[in-house]
N, C-alpha and C. Protein backbone atom coordinates (compact mmCIF):
# COMPACT_ATOMS: atom_id res chain seq x y z
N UNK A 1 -21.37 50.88 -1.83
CA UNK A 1 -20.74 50.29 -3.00
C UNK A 1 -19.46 49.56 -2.60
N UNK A 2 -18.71 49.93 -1.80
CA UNK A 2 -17.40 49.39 -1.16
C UNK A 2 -17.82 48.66 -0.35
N UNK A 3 -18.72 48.78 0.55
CA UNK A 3 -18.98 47.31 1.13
C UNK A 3 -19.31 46.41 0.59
N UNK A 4 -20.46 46.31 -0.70
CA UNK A 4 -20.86 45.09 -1.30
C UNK A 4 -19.06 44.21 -2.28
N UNK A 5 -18.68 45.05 -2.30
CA UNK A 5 -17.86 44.97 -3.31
C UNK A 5 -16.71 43.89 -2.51
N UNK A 6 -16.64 44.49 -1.06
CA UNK A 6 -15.71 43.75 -0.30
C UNK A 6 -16.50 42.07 0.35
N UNK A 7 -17.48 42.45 0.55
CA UNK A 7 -18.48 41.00 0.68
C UNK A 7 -18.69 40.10 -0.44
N UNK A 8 -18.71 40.76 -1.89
CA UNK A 8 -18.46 39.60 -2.80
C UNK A 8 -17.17 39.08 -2.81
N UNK A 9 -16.10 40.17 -2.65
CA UNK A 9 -14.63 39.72 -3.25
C UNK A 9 -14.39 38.37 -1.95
N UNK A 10 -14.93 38.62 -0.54
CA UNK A 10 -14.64 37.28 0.73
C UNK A 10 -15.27 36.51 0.04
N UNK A 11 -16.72 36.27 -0.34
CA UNK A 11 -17.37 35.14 -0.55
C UNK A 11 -16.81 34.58 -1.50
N UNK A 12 -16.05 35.43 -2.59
CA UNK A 12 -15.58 34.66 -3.92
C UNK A 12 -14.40 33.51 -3.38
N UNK A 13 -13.45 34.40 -2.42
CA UNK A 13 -12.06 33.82 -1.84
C UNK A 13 -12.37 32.64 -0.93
N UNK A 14 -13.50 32.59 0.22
CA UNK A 14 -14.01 31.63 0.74
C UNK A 14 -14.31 30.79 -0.17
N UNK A 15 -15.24 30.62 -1.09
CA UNK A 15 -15.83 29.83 -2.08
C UNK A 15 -14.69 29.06 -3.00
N UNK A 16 -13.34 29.36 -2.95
CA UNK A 16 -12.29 29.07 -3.47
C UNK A 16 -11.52 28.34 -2.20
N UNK A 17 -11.68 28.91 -1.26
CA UNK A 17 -10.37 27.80 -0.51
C UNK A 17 -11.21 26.97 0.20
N UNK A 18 -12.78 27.16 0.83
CA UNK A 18 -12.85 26.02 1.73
C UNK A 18 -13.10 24.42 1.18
N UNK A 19 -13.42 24.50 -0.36
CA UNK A 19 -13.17 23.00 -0.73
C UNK A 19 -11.78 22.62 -0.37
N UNK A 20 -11.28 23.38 -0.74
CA UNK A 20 -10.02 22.45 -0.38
C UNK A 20 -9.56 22.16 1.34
N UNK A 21 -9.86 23.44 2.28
CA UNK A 21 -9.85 22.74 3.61
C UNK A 21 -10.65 21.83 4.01
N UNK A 22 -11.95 21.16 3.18
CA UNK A 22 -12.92 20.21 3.27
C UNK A 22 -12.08 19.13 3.12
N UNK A 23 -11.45 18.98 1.67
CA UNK A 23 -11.28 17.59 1.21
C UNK A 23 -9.35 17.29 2.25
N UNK A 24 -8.74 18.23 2.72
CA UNK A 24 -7.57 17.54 3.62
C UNK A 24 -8.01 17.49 4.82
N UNK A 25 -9.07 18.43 5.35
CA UNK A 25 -9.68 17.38 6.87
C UNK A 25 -9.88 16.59 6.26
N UNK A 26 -10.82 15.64 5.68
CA UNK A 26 -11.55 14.46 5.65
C UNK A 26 -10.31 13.84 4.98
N UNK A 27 -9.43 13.71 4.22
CA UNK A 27 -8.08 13.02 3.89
C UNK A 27 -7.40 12.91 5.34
N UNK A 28 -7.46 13.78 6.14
CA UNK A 28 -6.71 13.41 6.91
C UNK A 28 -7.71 12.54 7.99
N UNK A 29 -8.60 12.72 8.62
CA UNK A 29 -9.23 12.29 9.18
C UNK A 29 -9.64 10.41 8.65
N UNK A 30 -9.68 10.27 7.32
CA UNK A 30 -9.58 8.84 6.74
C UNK A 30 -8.04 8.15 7.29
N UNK A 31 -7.29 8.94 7.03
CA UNK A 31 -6.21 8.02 7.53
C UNK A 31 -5.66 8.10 9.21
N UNK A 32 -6.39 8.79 9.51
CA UNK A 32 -6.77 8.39 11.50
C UNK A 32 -6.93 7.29 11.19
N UNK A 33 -8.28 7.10 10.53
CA UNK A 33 -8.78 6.25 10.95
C UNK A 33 -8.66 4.81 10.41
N UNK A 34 -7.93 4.72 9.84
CA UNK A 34 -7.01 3.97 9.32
C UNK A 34 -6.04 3.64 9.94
N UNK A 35 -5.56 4.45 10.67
CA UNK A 35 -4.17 4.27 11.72
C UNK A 35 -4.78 3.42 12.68
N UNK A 36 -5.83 3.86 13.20
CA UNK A 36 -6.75 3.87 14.39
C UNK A 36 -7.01 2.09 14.19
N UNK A 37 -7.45 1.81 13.57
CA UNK A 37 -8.00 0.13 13.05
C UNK A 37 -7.04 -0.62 13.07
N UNK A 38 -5.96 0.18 12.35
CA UNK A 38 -4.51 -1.27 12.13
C UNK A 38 -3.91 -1.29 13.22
N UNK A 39 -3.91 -0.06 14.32
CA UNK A 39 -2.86 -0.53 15.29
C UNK A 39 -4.01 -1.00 15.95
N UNK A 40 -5.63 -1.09 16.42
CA UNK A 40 -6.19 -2.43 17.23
C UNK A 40 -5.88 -3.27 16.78
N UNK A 41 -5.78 -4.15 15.12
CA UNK A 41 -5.64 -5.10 14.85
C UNK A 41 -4.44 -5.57 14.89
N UNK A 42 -3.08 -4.84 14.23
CA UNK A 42 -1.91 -5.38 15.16
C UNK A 42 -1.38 -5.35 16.79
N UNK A 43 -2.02 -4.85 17.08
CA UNK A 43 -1.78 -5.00 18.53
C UNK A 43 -2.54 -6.41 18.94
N UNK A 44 -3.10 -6.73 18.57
CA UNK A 44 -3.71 -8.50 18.76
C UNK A 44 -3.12 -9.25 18.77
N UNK A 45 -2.34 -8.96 17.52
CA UNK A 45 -1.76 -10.15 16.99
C UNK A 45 0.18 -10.64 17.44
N UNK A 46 0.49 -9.76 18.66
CA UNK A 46 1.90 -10.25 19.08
C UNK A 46 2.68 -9.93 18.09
N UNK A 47 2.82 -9.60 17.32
CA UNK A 47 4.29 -9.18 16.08
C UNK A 47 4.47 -7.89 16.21
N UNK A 48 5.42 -7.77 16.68
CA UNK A 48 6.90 -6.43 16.65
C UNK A 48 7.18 -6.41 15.44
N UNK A 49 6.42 -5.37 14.64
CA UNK A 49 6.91 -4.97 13.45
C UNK A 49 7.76 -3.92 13.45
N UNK A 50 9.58 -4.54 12.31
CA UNK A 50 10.80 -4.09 12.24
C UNK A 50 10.20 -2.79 11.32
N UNK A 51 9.31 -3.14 10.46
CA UNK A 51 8.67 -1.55 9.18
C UNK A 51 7.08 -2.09 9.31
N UNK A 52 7.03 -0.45 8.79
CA UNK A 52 5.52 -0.66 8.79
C UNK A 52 5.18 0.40 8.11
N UNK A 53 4.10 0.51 7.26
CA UNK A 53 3.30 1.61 7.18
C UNK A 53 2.27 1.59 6.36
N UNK A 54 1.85 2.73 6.19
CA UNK A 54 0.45 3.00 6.04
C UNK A 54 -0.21 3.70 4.86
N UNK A 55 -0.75 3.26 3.95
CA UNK A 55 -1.09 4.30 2.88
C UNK A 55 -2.49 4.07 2.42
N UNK A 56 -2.84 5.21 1.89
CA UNK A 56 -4.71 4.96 1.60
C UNK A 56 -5.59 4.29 2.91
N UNK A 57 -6.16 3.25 2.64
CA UNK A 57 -6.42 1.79 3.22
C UNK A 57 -6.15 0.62 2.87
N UNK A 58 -4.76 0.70 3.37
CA UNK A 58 -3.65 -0.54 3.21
C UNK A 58 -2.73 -0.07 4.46
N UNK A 59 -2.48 -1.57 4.56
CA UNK A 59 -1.22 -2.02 5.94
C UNK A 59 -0.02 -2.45 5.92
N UNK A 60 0.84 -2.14 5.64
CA UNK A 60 1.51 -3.58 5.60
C UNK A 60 3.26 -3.33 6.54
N UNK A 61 3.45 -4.55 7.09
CA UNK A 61 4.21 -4.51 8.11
C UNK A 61 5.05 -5.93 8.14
N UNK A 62 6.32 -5.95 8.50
CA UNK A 62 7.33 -6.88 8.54
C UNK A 62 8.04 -6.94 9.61
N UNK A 63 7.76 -8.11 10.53
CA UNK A 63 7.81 -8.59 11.58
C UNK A 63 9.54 -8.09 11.75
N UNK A 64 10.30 -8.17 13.29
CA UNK A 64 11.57 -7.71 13.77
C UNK A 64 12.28 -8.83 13.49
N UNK A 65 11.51 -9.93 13.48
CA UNK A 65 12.39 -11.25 13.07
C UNK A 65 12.31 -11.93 11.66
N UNK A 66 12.31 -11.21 10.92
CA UNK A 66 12.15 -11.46 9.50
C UNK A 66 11.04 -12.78 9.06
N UNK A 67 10.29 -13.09 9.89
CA UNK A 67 9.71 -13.76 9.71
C UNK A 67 8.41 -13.87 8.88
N UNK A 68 7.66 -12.70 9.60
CA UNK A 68 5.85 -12.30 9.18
C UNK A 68 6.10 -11.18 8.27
N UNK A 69 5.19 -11.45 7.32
CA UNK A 69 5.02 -10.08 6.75
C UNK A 69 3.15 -10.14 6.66
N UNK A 70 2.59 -8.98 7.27
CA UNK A 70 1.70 -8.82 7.56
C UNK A 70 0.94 -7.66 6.45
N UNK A 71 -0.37 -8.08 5.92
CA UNK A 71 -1.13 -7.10 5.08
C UNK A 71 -2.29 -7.19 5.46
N UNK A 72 -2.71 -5.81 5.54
CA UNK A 72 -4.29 -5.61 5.88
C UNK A 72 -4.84 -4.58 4.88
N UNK A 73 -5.43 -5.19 4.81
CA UNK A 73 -6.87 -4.04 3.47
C UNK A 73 -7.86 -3.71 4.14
N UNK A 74 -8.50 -2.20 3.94
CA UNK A 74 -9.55 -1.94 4.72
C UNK A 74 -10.75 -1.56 3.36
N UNK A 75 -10.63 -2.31 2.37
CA UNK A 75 -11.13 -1.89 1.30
C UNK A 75 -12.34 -2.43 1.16
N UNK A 76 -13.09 -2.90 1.64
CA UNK A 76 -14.43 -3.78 2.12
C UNK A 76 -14.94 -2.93 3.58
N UNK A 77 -16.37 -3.38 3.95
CA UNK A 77 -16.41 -2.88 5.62
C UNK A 77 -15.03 -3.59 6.15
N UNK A 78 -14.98 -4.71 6.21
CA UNK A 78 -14.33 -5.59 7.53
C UNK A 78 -12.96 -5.80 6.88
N UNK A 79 -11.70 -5.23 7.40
CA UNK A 79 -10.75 -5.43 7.18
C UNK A 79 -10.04 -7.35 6.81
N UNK A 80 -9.23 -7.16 5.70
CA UNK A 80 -9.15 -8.36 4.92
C UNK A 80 -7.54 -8.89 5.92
N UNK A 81 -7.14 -9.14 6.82
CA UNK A 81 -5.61 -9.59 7.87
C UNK A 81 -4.73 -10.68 6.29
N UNK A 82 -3.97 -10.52 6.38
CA UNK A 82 -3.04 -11.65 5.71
C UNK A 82 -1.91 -11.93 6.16
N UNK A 83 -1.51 -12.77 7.42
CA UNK A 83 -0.02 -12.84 7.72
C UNK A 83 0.73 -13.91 6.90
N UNK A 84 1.80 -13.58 6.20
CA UNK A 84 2.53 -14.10 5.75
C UNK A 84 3.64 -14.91 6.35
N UNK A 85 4.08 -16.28 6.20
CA UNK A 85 5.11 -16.74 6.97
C UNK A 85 6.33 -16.24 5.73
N UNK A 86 7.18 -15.76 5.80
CA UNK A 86 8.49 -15.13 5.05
C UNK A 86 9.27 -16.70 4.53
N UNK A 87 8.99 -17.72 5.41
CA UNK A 87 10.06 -18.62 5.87
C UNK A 87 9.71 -19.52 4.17
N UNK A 88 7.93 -19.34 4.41
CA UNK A 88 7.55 -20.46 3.05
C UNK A 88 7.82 -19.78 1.82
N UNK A 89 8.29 -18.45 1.41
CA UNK A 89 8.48 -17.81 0.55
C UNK A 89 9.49 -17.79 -0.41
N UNK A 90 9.33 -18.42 -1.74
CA UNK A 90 10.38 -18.93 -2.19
C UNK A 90 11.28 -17.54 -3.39
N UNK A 91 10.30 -16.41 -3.86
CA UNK A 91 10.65 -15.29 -4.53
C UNK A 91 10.11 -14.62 -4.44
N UNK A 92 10.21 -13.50 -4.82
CA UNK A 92 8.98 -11.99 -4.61
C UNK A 92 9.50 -11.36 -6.31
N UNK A 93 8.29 -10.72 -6.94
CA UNK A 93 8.44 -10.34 -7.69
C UNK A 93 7.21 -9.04 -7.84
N UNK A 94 7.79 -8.01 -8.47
CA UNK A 94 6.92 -6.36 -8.70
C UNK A 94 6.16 -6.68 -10.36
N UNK A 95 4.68 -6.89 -10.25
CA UNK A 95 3.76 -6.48 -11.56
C UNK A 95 3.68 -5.35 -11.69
N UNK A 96 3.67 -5.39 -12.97
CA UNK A 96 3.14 -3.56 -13.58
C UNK A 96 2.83 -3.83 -14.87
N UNK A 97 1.36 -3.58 -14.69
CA UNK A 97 0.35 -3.05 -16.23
C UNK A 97 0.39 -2.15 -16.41
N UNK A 98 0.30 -1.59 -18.12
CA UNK A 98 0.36 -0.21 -18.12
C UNK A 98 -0.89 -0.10 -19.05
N UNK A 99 -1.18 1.16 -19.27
CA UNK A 99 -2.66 1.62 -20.25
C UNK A 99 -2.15 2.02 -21.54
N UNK A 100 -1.99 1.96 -22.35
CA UNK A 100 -1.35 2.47 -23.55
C UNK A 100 -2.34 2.91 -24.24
N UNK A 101 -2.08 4.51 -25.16
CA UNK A 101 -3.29 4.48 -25.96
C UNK A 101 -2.35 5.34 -27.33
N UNK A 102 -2.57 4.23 -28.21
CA UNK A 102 -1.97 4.31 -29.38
C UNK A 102 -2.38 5.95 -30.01
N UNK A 103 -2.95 6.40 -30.00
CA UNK A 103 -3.41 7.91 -30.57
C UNK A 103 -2.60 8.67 -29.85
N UNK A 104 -2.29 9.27 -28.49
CA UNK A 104 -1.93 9.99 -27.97
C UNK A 104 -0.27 9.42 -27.55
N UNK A 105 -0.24 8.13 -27.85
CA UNK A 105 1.22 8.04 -27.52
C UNK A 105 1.27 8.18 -26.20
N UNK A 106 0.36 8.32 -25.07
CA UNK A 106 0.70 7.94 -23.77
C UNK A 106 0.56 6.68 -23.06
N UNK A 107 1.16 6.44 -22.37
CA UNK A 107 1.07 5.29 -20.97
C UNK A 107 0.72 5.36 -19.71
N UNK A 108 0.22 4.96 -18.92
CA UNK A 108 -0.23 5.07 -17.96
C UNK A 108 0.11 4.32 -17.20
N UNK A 109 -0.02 4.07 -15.52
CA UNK A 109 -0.03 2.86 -14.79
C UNK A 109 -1.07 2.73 -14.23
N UNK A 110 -1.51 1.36 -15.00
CA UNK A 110 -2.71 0.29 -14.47
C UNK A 110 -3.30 0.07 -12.89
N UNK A 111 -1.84 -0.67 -12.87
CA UNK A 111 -1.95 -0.77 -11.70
C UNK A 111 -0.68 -1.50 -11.21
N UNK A 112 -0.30 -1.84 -10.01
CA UNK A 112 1.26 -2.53 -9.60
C UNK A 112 0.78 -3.10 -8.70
N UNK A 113 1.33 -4.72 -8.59
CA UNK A 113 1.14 -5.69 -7.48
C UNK A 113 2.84 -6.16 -7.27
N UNK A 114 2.38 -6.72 -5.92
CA UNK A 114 3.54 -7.30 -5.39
C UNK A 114 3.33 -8.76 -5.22
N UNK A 115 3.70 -9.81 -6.04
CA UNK A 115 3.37 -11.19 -5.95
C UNK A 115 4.47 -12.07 -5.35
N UNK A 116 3.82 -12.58 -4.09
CA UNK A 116 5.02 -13.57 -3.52
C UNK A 116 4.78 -14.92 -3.79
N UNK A 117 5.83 -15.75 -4.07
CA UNK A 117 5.58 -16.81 -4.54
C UNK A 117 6.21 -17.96 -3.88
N UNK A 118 5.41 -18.63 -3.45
CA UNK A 118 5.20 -20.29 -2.41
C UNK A 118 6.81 -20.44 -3.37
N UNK A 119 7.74 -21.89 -1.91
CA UNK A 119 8.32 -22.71 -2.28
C UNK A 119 8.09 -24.10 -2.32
N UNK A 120 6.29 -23.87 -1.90
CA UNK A 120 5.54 -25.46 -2.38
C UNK A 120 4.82 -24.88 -3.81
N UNK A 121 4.62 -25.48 -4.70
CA UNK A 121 3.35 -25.66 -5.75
C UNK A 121 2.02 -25.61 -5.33
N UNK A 122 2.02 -26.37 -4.35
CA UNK A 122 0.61 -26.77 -3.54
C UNK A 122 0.02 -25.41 -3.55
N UNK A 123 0.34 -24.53 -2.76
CA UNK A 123 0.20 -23.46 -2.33
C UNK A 123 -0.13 -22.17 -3.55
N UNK A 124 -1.33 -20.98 -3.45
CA UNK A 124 -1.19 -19.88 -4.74
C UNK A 124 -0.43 -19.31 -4.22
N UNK A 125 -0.05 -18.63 -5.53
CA UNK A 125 1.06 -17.33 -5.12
C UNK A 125 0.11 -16.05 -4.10
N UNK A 126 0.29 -15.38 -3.88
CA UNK A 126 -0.03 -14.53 -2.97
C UNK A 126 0.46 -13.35 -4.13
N UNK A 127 -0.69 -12.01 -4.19
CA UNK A 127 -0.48 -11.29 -4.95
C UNK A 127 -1.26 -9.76 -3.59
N UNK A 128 -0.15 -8.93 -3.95
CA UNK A 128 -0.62 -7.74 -2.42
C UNK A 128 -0.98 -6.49 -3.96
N UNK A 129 -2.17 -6.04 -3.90
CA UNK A 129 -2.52 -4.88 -4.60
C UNK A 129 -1.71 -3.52 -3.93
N UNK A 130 -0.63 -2.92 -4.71
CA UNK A 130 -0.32 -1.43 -3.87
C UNK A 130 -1.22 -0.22 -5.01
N UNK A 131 -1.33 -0.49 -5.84
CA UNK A 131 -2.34 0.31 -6.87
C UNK A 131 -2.74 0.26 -7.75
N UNK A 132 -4.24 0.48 -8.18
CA UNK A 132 -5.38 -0.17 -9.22
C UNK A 132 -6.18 1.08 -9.95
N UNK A 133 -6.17 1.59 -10.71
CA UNK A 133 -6.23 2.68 -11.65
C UNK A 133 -7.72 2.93 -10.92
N UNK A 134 -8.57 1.64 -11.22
CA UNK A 134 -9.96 1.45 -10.96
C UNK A 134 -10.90 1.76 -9.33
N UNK A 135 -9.00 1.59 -8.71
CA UNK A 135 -10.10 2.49 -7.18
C UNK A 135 -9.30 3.66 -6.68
N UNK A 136 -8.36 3.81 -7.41
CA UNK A 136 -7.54 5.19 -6.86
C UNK A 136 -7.20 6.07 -8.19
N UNK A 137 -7.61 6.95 -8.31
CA UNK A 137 -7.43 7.86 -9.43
C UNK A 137 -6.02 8.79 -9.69
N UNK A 138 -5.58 8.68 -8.71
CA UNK A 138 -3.79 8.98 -8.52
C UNK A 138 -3.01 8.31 -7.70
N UNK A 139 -1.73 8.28 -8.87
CA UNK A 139 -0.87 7.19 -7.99
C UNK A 139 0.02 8.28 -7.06
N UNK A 140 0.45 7.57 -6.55
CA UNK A 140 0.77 8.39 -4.68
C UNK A 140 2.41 8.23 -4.41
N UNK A 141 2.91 7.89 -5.14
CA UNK A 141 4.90 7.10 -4.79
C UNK A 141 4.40 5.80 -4.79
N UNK A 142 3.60 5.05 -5.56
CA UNK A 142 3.28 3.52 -4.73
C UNK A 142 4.33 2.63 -5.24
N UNK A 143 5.22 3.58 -6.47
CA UNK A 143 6.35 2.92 -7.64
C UNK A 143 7.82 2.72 -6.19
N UNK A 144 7.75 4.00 -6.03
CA UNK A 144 8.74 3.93 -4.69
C UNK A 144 8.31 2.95 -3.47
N UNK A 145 7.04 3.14 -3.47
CA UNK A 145 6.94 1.80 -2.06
C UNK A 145 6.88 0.46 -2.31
N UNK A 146 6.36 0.50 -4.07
CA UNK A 146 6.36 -1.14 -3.98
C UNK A 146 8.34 -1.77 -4.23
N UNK A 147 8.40 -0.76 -4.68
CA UNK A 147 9.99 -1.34 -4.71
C UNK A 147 10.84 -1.28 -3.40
N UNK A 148 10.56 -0.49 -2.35
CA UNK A 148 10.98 -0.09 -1.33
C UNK A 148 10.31 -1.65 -0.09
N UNK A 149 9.23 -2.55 -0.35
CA UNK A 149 8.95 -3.16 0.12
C UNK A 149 9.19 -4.68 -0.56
N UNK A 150 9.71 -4.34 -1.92
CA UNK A 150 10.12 -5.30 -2.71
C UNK A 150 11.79 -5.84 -2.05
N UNK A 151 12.49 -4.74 -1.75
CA UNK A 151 13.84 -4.95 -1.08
C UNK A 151 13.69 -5.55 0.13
N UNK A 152 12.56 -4.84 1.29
CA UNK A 152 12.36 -5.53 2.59
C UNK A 152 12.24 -7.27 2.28
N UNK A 153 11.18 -7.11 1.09
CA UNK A 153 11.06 -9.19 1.20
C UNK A 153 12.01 -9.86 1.05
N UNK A 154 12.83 -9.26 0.18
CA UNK A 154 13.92 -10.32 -0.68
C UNK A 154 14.92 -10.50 0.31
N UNK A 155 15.46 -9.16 1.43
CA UNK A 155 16.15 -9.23 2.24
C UNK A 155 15.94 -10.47 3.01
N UNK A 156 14.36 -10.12 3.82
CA UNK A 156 14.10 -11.18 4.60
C UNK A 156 13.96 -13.02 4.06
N UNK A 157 13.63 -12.79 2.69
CA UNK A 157 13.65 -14.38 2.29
C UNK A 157 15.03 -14.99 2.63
N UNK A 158 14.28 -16.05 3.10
CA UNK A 158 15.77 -17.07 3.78
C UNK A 158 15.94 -17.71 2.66
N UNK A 159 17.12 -18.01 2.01
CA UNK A 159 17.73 -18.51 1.16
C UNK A 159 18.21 -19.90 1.42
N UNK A 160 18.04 -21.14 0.77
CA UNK A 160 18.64 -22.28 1.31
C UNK A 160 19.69 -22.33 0.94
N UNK A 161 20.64 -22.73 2.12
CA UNK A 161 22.06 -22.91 2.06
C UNK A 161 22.51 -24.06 0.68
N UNK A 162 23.69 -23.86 0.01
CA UNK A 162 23.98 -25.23 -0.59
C UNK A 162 24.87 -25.88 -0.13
N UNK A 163 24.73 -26.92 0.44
CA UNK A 163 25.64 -27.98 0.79
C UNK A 163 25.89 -28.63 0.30
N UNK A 164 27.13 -28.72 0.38
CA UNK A 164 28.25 -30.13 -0.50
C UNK A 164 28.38 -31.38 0.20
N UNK A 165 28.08 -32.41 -0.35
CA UNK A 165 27.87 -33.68 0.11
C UNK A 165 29.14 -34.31 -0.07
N UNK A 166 29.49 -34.86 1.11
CA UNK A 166 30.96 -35.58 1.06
C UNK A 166 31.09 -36.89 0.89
N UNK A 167 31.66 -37.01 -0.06
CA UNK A 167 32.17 -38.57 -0.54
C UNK A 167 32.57 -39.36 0.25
């Protein structure tokens, strides 16, 4: 009687924790491999990135010379590269949709982009997804990183000097 009793009470306690040592190996093991991909692919590409990092499957990194700002998505098979020249960048600005649902009086976040915007017309704006309700079911600090990467751009945007023209 004491033995069965002690063999259900393990199986119950096993049956309770190893989902969860399932799902942080394989969380962690996704973002190996994630690590694993972006540093072959930046290592290709010659840029000494001053920041960098890494979240979900997303990249993104800002060159030592304020120049590149680099994004990679691994959200497809084949990773999506986007180097940015900083230099053509005329503003950066943080989107945020929210979900509202009039009955319950709550809000939600949609999702948050980071849109940089050309100092030609010619050119689209460039819009970097940091989180989309529709492929990530919890947001992660992405409020802290997109603002935290919102400061890196603006820093690095070169500002044109104004010069006074002499009579």
């Amino acid at each position: 009687m004491k033995t069965s009793l002690v063999v259900i009470s393990a199986l119950l306690v096993l049956s309770v924790f190893v989902p969860f040592i399932i799902f942080i190996y394989n969380g962690a093991k996704n973002t190996m491999s994630v690590k694993k991909q972006s540093q072959l692919l930046i290592k290709n590409n010659g840029i000494v990135y001053r920041a960098k990092e890494i979240w979900r499957k997303n990249f993104i990194g800002i060159s030592n010379d304020n120049k590149t700002l680099t994004y990679i998505s691994f959200k497809q098979d084949k990773p999506i590269i986007s180097n940015i020249s900083l230099t053509d960048i005329k503003q950066c600005h943080i989107i945020k949709s929210y979900n509202s649902n009039s009955a319950n009086k709550v809000t939600s976040l949609k999702h948050i982009d980071l849109e940089l915007v050309y100092k030609s017309a010619a050119k689209a704006n460039v819009i970097i997804n940091f989180f989309n309700l529709d492929e990530d079911l919890s947001e992660d600090f992405e409020l802290q990183r997109i603002e935290n990467w919102h400061a890196h751009i603006k820093n690095a945007i070169v500002e044109p000097q104004q010069v006074k023209i002499a009579s």
